[in-house]
N, C-alpha and C. Protein backbone atom coordinates (compact mmCIF):
# COMPACT_ATOMS: atom_id res chain seq x y z
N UNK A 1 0.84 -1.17 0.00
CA UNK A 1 0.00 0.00 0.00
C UNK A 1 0.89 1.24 0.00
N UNK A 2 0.57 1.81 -0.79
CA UNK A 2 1.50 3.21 -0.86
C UNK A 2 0.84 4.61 -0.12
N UNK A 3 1.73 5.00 0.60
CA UNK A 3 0.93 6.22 1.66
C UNK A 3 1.76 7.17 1.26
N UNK A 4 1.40 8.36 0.51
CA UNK A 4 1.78 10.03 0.12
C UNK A 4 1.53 10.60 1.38
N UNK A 5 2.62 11.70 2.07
CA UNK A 5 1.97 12.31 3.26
C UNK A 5 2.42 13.42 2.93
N UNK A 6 1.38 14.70 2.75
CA UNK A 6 1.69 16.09 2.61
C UNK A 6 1.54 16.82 3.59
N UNK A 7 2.76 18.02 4.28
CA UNK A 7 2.59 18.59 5.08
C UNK A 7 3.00 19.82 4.59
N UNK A 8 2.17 21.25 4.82
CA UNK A 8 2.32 22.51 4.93
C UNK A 8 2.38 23.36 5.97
N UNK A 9 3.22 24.38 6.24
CA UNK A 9 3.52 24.91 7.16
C UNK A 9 2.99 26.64 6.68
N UNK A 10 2.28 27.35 7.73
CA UNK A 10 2.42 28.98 7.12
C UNK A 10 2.22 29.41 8.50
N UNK A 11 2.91 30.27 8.38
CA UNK A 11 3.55 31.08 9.48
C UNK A 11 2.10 32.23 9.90
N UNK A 12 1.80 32.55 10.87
CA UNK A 12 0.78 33.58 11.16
C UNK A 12 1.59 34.74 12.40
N UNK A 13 1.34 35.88 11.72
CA UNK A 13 1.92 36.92 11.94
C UNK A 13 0.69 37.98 12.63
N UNK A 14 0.99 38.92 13.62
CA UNK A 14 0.40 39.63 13.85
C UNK A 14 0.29 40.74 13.09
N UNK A 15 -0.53 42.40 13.08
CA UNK A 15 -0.44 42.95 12.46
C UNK A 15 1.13 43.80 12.54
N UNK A 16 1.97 43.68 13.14
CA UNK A 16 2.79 44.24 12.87
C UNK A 16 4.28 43.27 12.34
N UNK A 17 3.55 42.13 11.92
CA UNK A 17 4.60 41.23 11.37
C UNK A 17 5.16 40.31 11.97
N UNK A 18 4.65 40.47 13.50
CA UNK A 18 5.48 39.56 14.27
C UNK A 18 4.69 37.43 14.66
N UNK A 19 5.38 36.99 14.35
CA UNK A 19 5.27 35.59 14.36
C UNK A 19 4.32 35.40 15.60
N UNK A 20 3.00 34.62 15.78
CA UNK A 20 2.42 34.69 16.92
C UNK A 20 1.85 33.10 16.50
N UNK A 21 2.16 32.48 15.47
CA UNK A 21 1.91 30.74 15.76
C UNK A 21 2.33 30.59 14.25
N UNK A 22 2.02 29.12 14.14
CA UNK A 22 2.26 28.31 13.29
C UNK A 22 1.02 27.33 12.72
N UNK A 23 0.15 27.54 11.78
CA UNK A 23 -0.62 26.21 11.45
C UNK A 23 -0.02 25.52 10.85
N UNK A 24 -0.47 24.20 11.12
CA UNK A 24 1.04 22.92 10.34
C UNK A 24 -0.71 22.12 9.79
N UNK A 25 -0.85 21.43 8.43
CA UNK A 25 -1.26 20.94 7.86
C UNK A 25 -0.86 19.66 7.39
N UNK A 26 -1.26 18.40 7.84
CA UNK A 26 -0.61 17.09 7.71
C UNK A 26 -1.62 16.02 6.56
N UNK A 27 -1.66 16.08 5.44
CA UNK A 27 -2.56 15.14 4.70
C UNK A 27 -2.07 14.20 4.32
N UNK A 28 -2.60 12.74 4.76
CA UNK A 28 -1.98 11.64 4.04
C UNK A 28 -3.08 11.03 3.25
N UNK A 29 -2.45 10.70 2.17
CA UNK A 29 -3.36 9.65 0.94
C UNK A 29 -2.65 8.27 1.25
N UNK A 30 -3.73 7.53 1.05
CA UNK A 30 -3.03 6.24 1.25
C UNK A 30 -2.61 5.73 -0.15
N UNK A 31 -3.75 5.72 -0.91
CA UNK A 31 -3.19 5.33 -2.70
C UNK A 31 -4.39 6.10 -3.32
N UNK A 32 -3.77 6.13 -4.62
CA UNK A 32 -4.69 7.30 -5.67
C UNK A 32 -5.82 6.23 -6.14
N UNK A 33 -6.56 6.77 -6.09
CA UNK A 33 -8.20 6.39 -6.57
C UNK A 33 -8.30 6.32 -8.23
N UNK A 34 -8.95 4.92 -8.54
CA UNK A 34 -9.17 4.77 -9.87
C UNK A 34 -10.80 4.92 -9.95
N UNK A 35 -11.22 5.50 -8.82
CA UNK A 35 -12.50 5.61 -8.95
C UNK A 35 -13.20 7.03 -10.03
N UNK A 36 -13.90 6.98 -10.93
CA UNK A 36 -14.13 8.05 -11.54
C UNK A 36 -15.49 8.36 -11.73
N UNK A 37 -15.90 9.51 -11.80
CA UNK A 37 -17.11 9.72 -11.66
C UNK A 37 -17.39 10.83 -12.96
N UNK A 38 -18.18 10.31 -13.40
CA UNK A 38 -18.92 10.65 -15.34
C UNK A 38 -20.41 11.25 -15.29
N UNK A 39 -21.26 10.53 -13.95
CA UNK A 39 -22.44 10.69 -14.46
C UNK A 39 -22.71 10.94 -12.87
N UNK A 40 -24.02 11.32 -12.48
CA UNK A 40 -24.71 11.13 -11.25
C UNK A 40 -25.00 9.87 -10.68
N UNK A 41 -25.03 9.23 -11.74
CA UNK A 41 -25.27 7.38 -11.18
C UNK A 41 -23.89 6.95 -11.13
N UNK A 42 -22.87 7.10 -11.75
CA UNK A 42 -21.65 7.22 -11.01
C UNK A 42 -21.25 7.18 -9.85
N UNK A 43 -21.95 8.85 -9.30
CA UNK A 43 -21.55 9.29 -8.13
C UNK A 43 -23.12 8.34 -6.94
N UNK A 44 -23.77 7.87 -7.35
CA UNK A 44 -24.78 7.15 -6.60
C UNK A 44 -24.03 5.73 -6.31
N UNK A 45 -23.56 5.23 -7.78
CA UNK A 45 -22.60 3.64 -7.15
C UNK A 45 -21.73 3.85 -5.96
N UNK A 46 -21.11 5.12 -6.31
CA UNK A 46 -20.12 5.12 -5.13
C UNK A 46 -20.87 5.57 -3.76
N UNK A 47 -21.83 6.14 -3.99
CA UNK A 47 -22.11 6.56 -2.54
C UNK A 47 -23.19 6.11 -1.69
N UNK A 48 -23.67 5.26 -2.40
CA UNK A 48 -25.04 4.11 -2.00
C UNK A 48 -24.51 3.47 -1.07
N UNK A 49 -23.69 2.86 -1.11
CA UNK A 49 -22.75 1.49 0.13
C UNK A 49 -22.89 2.27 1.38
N UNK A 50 -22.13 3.70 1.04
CA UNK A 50 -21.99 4.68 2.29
C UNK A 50 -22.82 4.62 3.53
N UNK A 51 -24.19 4.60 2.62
CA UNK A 51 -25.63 5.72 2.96
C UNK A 51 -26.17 3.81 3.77
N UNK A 52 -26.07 2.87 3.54
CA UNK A 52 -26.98 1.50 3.32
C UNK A 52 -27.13 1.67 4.66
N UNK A 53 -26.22 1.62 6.10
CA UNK A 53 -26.49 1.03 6.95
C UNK A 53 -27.83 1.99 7.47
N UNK A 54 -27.82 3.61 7.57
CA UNK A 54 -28.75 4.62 8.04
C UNK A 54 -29.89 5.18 6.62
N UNK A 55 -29.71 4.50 5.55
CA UNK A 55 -30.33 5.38 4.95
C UNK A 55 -32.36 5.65 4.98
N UNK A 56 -32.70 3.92 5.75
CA UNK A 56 -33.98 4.42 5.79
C UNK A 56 -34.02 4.92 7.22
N UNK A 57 -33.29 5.00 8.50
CA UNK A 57 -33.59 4.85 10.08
C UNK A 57 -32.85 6.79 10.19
N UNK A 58 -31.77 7.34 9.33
CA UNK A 58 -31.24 8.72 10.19
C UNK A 58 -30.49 9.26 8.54
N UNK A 59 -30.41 10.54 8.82
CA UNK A 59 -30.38 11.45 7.68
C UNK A 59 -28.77 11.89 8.17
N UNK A 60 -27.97 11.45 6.98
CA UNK A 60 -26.16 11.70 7.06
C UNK A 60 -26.13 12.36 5.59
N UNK A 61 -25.17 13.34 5.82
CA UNK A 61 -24.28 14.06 4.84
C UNK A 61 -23.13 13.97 4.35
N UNK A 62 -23.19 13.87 3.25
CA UNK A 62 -21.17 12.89 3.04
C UNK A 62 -21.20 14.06 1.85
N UNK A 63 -19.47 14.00 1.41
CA UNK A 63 -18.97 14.55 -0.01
C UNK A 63 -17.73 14.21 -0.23
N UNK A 64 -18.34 13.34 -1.61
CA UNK A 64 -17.30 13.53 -2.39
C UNK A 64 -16.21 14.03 -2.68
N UNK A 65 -14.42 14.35 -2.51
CA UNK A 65 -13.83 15.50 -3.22
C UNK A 65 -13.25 14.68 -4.48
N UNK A 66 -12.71 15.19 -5.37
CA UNK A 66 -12.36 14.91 -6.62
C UNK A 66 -11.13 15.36 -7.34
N UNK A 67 -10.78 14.79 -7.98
CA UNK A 67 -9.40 15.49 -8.70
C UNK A 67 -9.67 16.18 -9.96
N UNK A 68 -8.96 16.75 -10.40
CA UNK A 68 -9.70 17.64 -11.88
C UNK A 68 -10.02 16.53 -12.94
N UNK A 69 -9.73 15.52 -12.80
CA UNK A 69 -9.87 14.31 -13.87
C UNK A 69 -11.20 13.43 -13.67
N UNK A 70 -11.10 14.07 -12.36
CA UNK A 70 -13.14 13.51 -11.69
C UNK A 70 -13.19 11.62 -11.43
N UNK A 71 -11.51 12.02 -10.41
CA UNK A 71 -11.55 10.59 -9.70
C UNK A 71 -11.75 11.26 -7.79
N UNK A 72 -12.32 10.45 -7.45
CA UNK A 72 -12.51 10.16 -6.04
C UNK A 72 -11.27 10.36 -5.49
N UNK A 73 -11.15 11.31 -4.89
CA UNK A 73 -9.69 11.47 -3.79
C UNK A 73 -10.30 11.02 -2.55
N UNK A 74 -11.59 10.90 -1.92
CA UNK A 74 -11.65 10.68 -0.71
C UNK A 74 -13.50 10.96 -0.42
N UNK A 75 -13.35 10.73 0.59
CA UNK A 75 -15.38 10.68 0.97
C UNK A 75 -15.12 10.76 2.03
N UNK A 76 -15.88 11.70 2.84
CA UNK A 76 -15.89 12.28 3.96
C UNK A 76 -17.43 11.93 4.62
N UNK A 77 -17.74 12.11 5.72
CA UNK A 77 -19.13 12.11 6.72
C UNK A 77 -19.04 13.14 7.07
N UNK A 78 -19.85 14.10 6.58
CA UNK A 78 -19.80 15.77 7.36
C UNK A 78 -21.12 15.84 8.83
N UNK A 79 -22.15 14.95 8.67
CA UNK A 79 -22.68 14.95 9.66
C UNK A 79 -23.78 13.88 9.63
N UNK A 80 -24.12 13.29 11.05
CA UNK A 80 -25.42 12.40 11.13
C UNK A 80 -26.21 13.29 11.87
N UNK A 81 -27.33 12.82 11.18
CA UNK A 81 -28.59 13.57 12.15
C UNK A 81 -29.86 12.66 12.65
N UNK A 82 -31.26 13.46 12.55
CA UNK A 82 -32.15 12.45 13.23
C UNK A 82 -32.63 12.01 12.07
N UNK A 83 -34.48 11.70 12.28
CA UNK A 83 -34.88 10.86 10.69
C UNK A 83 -35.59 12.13 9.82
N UNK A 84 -35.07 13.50 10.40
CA UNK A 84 -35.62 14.21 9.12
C UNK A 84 -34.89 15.55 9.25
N UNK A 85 -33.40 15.33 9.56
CA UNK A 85 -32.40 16.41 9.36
C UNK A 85 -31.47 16.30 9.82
N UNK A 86 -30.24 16.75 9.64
CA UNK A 86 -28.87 17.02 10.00
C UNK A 86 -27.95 18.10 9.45
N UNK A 87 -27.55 18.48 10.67
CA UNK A 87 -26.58 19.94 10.57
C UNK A 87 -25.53 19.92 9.49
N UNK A 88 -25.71 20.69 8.99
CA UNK A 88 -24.22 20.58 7.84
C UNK A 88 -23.49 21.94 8.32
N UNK A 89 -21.72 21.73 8.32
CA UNK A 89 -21.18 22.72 8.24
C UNK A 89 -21.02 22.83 7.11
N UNK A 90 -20.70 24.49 6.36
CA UNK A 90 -20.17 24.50 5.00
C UNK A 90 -18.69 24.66 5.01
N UNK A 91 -18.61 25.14 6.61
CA UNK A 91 -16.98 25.29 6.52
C UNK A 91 -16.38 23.92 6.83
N UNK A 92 -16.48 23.05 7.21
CA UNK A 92 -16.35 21.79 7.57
C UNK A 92 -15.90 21.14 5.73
N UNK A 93 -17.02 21.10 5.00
CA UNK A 93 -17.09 20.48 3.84
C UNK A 93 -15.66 21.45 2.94
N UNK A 94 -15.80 22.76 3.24
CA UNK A 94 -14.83 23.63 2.44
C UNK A 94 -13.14 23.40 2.67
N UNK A 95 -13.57 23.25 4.36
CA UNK A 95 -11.95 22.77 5.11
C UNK A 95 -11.25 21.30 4.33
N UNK A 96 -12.25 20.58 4.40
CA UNK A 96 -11.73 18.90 3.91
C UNK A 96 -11.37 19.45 2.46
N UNK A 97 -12.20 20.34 1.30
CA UNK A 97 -12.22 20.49 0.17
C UNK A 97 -10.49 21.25 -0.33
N UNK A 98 -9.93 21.98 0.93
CA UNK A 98 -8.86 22.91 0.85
C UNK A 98 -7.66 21.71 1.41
N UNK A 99 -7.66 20.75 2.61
CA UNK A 99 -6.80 20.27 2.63
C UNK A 99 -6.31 18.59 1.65
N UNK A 100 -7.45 18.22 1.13
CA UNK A 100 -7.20 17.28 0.00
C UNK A 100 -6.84 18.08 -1.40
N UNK A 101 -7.04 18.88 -1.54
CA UNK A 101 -6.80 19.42 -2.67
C UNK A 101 -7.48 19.02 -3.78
N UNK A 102 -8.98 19.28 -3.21
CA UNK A 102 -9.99 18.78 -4.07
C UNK A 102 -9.97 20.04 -5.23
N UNK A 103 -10.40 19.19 -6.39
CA UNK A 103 -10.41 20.30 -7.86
C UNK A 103 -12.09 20.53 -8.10
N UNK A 104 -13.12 19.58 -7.48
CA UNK A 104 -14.66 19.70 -7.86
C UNK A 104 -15.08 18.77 -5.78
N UNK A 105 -16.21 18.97 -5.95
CA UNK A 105 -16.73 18.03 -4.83
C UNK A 105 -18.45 17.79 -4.88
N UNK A 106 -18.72 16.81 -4.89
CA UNK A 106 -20.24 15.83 -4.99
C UNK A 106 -20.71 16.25 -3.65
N UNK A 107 -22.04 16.13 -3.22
CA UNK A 107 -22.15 16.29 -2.03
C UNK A 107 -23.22 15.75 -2.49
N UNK A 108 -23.86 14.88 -1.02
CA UNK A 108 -25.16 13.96 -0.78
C UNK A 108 -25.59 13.74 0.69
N UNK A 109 -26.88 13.63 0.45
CA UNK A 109 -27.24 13.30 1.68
C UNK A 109 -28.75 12.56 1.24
N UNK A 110 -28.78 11.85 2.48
CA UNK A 110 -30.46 10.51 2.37
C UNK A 110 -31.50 11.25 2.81
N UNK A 111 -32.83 11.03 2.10
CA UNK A 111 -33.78 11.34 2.84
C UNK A 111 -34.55 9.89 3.59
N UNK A 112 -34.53 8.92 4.53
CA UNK A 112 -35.29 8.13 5.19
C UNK A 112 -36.69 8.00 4.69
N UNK A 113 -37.42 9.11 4.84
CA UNK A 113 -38.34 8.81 4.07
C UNK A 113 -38.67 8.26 2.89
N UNK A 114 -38.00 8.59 2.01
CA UNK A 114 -37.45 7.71 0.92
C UNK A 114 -37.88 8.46 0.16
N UNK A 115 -38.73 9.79 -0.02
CA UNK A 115 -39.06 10.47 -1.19
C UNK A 115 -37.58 11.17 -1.16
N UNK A 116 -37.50 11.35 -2.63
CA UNK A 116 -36.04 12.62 -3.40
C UNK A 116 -36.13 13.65 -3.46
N UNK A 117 -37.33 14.27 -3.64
CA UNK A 117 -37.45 15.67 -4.15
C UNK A 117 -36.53 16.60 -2.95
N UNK A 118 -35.81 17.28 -3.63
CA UNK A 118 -35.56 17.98 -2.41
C UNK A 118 -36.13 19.39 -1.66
N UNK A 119 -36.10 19.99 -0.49
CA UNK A 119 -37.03 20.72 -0.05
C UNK A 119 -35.97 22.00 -0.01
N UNK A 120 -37.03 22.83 0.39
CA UNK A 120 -36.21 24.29 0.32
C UNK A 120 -34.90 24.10 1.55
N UNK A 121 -34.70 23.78 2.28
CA UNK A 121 -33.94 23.51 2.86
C UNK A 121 -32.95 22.98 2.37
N UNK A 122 -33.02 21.87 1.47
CA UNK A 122 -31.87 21.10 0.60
C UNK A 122 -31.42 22.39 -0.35
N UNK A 123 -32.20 23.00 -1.10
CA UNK A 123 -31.55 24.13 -1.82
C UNK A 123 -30.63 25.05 -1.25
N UNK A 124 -31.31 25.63 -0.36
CA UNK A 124 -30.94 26.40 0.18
C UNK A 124 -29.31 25.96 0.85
N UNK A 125 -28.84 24.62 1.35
CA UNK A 125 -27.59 24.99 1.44
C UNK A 125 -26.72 24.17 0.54
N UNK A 126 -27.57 24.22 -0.25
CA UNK A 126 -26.95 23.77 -1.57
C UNK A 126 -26.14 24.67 -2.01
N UNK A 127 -27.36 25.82 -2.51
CA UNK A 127 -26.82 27.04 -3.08
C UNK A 127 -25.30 28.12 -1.67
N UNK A 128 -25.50 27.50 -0.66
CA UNK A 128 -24.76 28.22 0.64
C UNK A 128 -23.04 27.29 0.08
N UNK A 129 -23.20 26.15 0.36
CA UNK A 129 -21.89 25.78 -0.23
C UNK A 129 -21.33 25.61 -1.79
N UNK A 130 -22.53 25.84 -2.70
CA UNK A 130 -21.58 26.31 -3.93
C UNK A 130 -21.35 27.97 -3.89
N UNK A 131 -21.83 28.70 -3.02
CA UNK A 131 -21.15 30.36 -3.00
C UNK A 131 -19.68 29.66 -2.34
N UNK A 132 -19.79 29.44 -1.13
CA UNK A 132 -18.56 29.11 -0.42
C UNK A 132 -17.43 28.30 -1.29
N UNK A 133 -17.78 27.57 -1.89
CA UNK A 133 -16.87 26.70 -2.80
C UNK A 133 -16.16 27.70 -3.77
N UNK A 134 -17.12 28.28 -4.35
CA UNK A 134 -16.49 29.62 -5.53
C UNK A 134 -15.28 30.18 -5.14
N UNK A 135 -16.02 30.46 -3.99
CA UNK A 135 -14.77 31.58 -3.71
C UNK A 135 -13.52 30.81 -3.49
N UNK A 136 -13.07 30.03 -3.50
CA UNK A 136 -11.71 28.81 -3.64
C UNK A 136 -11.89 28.83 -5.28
N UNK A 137 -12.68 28.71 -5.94
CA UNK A 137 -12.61 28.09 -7.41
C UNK A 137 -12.94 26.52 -7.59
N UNK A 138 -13.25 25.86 -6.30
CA UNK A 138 -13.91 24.52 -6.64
C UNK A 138 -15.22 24.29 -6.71
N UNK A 139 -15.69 23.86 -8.19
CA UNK A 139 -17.07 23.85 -8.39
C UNK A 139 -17.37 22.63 -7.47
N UNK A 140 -18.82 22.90 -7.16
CA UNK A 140 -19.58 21.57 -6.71
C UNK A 140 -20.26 20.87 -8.19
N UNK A 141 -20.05 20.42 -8.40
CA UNK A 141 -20.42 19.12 -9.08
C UNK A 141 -21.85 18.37 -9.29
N UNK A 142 -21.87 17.97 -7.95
CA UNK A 142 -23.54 17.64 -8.04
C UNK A 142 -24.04 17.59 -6.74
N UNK A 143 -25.27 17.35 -6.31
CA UNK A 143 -25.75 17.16 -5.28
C UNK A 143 -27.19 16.42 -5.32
N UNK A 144 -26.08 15.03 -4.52
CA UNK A 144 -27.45 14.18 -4.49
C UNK A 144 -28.12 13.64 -3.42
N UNK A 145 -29.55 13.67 -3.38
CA UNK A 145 -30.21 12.87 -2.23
C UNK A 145 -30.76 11.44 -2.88
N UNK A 146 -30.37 10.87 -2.09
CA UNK A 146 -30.92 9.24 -1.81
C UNK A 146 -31.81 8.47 -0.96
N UNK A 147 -32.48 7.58 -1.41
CA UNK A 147 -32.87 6.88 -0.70
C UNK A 147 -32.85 5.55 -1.06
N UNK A 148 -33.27 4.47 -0.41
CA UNK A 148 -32.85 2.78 -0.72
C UNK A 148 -32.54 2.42 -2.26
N UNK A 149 -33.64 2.84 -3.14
CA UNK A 149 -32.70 2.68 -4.98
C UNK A 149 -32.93 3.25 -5.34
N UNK A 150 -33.28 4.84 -5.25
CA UNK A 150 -33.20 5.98 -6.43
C UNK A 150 -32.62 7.36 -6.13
N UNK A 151 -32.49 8.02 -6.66
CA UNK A 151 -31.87 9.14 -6.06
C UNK A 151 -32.23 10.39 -6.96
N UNK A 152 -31.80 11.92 -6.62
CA UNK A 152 -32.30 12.80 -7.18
C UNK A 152 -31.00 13.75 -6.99
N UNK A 153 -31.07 14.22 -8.63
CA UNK A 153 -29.53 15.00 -8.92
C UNK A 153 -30.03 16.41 -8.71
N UNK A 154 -29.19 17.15 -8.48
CA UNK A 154 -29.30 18.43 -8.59
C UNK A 154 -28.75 18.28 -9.82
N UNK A 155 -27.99 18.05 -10.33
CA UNK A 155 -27.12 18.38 -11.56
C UNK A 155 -28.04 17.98 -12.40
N UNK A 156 -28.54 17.17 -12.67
CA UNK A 156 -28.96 16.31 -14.10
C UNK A 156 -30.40 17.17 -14.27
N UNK A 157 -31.06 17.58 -13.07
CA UNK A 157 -32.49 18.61 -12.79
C UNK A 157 -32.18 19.91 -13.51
N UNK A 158 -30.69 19.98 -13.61
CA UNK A 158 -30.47 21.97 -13.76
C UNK A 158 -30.57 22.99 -12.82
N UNK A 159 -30.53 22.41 -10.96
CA UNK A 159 -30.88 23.01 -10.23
C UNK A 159 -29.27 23.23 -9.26
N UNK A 160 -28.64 23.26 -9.95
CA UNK A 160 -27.42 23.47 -9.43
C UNK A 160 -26.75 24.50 -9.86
């Protein structure tokens, strides 16, 4: 198994220049992903397994990040919740997105109930983490909700 470990260092300075800490940044990959993602059902093969054990009993948020070639660098759990919501950070999803060195990122989450459509709520921080993403320059990609075998794209809808 081959493990890449990237570490960055940047110095934080007060306003008058003077050194007042250090953030140190440690990312390890274990091996590069031949996983690639083309379509929304793509990104559903890969993220169905994820979702199986909670997807009809509690509502979890995962994402995707990606390389510019639109392979899987990694899948994250940004949050579990109850059976009809869970907290998402956007800075949480943006942080993982900045230290993998994601180039795009998928984002999904289950509805239990098992209907797809998504509700103003799903938009709404839909649209909250593709502003946040911009401003880095990493598009979001898609955003999907699931349930036991079907799922619903933002992307493929035009609502992204």
């Amino acid at each position: 198994m081959k493990v890449t470990t990237k570490t960055t260092r940047v110095l934080i300075e007060d306003y008058k220049g003077n050194a007042v800490g250090e953030m140190v940044n440690t990312y390890k990959r274990i091996a590069d992903s031949t996983v690639k993602i083309t379509s929304s059902k793509d990104a559903f093969n890969v993220l169905h397994p994820q979702f199986e054990e909670m997807v009809d009993t509690r509502e979890e948020f995962r994402v995707l990040y990606m390389s510019r070639a639109n392979a899987v660098i990694c899948s994250n759990l940004i949050s579990i919740g109850d059976e009809s919501q869970c907290i998402v950070s956007v800075q949480e999803i943006i942080r993982g997105a900045l230290m993998c060195k994601a180039q795009g990122i998928i984002i999904a989450h289950n509805h239990p109930s098992g209907a797809t459509n998504p509700s103003e709520a799903d938009k709404r921080i839909t649209k909250q983490i593709k502003q946040a993403a911009e401003l880095f320059n990493i598009p979001v990609l898609d955003h999907l909700i699931l349930s036991r075998n079907s799922y619903f794209s933002f992307s493929d809808e035009c609502q992204l």
